[in-house]
N, C-alpha and C. Protein backbone atom coordinates (compact mmCIF):
# COMPACT_ATOMS: atom_id res chain seq x y z
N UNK A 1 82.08 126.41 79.06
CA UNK A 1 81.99 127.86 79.27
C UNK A 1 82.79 128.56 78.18
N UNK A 2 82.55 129.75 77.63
CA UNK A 2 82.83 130.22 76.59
C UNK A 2 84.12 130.81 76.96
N UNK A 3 84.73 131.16 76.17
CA UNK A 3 86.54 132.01 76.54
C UNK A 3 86.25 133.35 75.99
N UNK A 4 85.19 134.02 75.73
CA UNK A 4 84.86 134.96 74.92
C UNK A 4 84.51 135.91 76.16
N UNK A 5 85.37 137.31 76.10
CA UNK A 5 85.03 138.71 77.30
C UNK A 5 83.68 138.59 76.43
N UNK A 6 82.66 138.85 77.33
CA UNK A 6 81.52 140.14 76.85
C UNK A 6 80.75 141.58 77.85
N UNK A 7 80.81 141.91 76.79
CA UNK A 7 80.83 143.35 77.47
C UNK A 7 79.58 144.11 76.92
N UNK A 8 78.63 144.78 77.87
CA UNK A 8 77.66 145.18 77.70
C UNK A 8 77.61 146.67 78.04
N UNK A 9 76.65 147.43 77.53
CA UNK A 9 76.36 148.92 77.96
C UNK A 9 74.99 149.16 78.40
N UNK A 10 74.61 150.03 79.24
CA UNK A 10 73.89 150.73 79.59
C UNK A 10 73.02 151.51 78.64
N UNK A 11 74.02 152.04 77.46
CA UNK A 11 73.38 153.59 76.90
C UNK A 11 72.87 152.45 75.72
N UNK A 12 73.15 150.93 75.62
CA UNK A 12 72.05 150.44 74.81
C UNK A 12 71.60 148.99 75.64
N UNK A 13 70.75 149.37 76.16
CA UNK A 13 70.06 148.60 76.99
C UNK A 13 69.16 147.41 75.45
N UNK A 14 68.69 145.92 76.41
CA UNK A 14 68.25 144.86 76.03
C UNK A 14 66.18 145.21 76.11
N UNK A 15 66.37 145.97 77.68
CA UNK A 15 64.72 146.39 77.58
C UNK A 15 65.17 147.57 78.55
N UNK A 16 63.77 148.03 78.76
CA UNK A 16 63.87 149.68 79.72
C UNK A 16 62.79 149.81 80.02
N UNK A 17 63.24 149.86 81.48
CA UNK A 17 61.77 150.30 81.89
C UNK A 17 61.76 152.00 82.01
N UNK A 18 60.41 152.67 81.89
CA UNK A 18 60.68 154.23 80.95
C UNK A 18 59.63 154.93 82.37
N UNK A 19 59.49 155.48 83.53
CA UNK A 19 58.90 155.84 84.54
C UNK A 19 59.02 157.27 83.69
N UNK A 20 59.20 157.53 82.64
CA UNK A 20 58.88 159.10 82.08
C UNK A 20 59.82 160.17 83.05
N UNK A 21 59.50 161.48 83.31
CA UNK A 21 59.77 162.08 84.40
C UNK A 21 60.46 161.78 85.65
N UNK A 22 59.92 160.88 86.16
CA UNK A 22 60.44 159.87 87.15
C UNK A 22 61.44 159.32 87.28
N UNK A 23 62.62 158.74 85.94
CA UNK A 23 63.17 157.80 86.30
C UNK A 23 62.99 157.24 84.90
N UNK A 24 64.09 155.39 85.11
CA UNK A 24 63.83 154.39 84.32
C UNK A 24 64.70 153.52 84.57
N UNK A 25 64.79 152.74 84.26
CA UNK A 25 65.78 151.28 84.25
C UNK A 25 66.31 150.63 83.48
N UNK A 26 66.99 150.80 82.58
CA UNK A 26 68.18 149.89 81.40
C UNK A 26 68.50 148.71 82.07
N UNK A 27 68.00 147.71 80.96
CA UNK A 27 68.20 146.42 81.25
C UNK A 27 69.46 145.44 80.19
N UNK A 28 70.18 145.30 80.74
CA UNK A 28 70.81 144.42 80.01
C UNK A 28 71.23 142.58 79.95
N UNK A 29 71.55 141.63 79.36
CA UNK A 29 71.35 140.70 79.73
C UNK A 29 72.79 140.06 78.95
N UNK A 30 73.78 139.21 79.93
CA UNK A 30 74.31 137.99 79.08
C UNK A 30 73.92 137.36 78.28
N UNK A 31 75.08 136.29 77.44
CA UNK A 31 74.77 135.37 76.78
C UNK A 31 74.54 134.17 77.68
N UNK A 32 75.10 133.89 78.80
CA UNK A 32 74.21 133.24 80.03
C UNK A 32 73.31 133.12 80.61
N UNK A 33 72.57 134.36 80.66
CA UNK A 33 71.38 135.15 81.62
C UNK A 33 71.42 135.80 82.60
N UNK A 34 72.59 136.49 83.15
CA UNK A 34 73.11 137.08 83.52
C UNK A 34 72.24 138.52 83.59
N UNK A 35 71.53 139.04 84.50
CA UNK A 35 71.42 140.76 84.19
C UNK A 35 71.68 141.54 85.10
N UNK A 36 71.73 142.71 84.60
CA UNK A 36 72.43 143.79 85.15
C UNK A 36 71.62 145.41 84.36
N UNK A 37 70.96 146.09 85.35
CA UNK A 37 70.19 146.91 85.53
C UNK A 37 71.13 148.53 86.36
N UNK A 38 71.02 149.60 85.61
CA UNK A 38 71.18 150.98 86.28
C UNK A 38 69.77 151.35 86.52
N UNK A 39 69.44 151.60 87.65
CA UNK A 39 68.31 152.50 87.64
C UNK A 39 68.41 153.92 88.49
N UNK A 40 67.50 154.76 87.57
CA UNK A 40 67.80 155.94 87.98
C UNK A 40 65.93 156.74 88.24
N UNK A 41 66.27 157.04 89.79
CA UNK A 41 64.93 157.58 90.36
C UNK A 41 65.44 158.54 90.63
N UNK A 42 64.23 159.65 90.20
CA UNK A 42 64.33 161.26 90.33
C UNK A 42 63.56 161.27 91.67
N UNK A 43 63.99 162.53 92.22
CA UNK A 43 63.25 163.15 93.63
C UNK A 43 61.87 163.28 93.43
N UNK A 44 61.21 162.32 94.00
CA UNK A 44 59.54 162.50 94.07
C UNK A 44 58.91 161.07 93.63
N UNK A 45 60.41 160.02 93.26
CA UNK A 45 59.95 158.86 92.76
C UNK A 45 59.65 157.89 94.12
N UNK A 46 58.41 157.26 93.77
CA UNK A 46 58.22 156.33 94.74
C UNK A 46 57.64 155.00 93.87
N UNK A 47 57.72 153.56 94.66
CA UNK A 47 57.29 152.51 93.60
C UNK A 47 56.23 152.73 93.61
N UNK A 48 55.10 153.05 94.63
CA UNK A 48 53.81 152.74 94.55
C UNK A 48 52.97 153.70 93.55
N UNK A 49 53.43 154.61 92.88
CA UNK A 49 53.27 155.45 91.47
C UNK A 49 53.99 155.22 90.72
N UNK A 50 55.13 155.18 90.15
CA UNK A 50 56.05 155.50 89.27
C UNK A 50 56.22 153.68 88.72
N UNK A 51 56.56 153.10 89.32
CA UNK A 51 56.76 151.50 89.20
C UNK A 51 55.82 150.33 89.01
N UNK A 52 55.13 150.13 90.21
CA UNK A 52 53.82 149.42 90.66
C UNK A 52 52.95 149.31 88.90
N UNK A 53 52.80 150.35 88.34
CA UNK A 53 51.72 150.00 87.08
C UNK A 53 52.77 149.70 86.37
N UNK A 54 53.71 149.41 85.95
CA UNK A 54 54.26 149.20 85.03
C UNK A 54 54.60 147.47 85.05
N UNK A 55 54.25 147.02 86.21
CA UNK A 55 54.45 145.55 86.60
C UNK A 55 53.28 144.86 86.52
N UNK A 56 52.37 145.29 86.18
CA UNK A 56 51.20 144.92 86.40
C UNK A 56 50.10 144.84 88.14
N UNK A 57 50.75 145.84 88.76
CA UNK A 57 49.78 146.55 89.99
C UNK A 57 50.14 145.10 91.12
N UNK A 58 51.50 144.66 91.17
CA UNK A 58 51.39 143.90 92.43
C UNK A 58 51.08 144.65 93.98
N UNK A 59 51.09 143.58 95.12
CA UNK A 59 51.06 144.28 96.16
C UNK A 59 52.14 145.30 96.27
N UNK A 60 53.18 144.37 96.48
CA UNK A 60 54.41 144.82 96.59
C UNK A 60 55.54 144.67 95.51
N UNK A 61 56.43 144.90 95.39
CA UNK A 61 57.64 144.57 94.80
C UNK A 61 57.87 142.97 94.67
N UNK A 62 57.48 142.13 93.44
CA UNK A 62 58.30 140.72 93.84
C UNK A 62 59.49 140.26 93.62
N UNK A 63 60.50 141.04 92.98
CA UNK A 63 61.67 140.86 92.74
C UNK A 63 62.84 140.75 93.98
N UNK A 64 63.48 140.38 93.81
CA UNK A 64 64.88 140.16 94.66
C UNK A 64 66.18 140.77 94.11
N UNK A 65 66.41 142.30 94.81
CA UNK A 65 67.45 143.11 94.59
C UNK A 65 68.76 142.82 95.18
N UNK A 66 69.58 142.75 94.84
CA UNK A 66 71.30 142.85 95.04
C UNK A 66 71.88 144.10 93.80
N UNK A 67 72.20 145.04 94.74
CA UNK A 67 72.98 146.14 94.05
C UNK A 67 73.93 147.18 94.62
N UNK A 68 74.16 148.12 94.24
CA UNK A 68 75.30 148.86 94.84
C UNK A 68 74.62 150.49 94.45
N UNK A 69 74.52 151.49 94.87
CA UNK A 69 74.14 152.96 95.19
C UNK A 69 75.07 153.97 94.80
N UNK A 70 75.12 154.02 93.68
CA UNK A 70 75.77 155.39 93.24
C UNK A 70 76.04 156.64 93.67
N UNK A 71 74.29 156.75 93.75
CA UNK A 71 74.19 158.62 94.54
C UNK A 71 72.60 158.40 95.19
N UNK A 72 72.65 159.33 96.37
CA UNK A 72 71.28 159.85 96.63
C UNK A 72 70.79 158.81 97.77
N UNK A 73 69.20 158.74 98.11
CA UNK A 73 68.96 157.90 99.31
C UNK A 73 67.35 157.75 99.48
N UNK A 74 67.62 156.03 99.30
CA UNK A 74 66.93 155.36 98.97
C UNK A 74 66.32 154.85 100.13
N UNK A 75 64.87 154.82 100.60
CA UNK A 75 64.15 154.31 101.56
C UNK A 75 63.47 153.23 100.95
N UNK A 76 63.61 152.02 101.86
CA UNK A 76 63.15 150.93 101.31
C UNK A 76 61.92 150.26 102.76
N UNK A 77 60.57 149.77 102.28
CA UNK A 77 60.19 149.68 103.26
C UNK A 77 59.06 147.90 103.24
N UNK A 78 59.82 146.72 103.92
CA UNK A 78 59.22 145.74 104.52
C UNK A 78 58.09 145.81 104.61
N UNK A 79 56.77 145.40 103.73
CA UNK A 79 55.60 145.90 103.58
C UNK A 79 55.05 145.39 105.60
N UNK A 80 55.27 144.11 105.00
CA UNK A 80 54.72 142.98 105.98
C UNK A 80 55.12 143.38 107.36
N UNK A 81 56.28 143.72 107.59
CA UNK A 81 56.76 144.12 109.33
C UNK A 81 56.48 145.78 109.02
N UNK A 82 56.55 146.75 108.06
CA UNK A 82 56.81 148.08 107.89
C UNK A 82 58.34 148.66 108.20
N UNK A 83 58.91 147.93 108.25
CA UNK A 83 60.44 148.12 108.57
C UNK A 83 61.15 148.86 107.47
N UNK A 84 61.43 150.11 107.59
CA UNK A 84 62.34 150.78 107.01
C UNK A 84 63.72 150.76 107.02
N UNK A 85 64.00 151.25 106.08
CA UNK A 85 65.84 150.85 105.48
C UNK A 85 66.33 152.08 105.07
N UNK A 86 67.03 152.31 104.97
CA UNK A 86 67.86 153.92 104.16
C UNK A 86 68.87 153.16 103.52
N UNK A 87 68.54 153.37 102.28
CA UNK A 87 70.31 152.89 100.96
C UNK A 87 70.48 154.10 100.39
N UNK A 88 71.93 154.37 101.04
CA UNK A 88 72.68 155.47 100.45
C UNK A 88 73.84 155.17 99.85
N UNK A 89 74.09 156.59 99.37
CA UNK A 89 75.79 156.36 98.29
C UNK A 89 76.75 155.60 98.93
N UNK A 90 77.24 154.85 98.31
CA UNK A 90 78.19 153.79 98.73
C UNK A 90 77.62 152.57 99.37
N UNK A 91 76.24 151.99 99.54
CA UNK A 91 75.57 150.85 100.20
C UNK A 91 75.92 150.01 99.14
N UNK A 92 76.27 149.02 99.30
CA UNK A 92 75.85 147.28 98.59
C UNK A 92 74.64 146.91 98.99
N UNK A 93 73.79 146.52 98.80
CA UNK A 93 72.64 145.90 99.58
C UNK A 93 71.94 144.92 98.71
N UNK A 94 71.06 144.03 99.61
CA UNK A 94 70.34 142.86 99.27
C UNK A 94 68.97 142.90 99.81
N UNK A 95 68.23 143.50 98.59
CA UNK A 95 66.36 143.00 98.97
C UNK A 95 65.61 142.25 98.74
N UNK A 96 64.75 141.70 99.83
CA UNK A 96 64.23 140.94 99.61
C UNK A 96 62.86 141.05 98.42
N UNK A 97 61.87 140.25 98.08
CA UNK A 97 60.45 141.15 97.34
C UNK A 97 59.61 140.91 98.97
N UNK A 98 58.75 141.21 98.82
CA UNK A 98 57.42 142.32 99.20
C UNK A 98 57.93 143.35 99.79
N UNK A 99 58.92 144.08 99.41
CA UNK A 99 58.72 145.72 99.42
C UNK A 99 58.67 146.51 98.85
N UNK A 100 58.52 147.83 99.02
CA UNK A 100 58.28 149.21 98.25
C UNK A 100 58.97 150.06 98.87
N UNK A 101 59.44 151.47 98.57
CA UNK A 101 60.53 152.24 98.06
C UNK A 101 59.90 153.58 97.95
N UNK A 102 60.61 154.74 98.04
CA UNK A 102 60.56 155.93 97.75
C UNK A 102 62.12 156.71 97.32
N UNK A 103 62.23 157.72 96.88
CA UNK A 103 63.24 158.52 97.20
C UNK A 103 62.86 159.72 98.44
N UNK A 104 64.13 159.44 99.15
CA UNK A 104 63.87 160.49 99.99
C UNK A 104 64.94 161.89 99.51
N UNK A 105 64.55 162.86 99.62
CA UNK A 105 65.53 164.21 99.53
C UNK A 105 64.93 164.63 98.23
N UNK A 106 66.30 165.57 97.70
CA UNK A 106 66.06 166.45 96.35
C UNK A 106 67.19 165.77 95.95
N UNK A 107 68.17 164.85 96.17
CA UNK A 107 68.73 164.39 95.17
C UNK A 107 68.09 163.39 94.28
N UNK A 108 68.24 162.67 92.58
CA UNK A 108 68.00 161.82 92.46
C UNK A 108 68.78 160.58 92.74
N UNK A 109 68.57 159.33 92.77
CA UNK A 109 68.90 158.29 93.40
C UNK A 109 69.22 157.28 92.36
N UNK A 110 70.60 156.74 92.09
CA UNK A 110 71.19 156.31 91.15
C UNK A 110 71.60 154.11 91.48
N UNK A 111 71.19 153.55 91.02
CA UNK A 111 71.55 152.19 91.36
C UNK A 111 72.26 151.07 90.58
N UNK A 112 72.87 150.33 90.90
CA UNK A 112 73.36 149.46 89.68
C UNK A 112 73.30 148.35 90.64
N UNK A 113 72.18 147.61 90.00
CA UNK A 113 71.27 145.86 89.75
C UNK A 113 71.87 145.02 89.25
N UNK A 114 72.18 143.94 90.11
CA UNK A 114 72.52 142.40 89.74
C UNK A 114 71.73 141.22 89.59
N UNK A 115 71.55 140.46 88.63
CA UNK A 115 70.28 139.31 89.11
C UNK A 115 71.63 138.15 88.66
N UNK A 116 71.52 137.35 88.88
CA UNK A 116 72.04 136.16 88.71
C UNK A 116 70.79 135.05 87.66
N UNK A 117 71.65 134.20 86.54
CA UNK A 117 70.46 133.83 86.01
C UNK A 117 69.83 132.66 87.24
N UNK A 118 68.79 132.38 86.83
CA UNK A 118 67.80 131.48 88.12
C UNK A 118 68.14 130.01 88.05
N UNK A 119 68.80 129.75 86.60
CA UNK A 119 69.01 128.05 87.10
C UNK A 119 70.47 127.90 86.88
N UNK A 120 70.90 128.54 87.36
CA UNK A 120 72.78 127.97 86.70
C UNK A 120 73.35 128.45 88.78
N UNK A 121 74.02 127.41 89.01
CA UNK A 121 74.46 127.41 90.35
C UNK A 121 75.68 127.59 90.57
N UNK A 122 77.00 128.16 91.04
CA UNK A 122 77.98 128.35 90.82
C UNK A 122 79.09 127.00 91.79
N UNK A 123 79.81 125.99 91.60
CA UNK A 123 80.38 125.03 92.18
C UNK A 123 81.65 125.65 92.92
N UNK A 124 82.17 125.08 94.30
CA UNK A 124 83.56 125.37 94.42
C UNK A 124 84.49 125.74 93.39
N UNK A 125 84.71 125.41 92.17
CA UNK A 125 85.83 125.81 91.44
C UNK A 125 84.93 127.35 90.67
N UNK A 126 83.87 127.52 90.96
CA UNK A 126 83.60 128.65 89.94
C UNK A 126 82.73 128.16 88.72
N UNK A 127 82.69 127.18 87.88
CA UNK A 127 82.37 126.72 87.22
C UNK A 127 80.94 126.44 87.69
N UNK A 128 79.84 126.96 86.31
CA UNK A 128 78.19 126.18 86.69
C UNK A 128 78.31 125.14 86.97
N UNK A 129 77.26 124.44 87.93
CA UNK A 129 76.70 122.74 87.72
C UNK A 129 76.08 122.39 86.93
């Protein structure tokens, strides 16, 4: 493991997703694989417009969210049961994929995204396997 801090920004993201009007998502990534995503949805953003084509038109959402809520309030909705969620300012939360999303209110809705890379496992001492 490297002894080297690294430190990444937002205001120069790795990729971005660009919802125009709507919103967008700064992507950034470790030298591990590590990423870490702000996304920012304006009032009127929902996935099933603003998101959905930009993924290539899944049902639902297939990703797996872990993040924390800046500002504003976020409805999240369990396609399969229809089970709704409210993530507001100050939530940590963990989603699963097949769902979809709106903003609810006139605020916009601010997030900061964790992914963990997919093959590195973390051992009792901290250290990958």
């Amino acid at each position: 493991m490297s002894e080297t801090i690294e430190v990444r920004r937002f205001e120069s993201p790795d990729d971005k997703l660009d919802m125009k009007s709507a919103g967008g998502i700064s992507i950034v990534n470790t030298r591990i694989g590590n990423t870490g995503m702000h996304a920012i949805f304006e009032p009127g953003w929902t996935w099933e417009k603003d998101e959905k084509p930009l993924l290539g038109s899944p049902d639902t959402c297939p990703m797996h969210h872990t993040g924390y809520c800046i500002s504003g309030n976020l409805v999240v909705r369990m396609v399969e049961t229809d089970v709704e969620t409210r993530i507001t300012t100050g939530d940590f939360f963990e989603i699963p994929p097949g769902h979809d999303a709106y903003v609810e209110g006139a605020e916009r809705v601010e997030l900061i995204l964790f992914a963990a890379t997919e093959h590195s496992h973390q051992g009792q001492d901290g250290e990958a396997d």
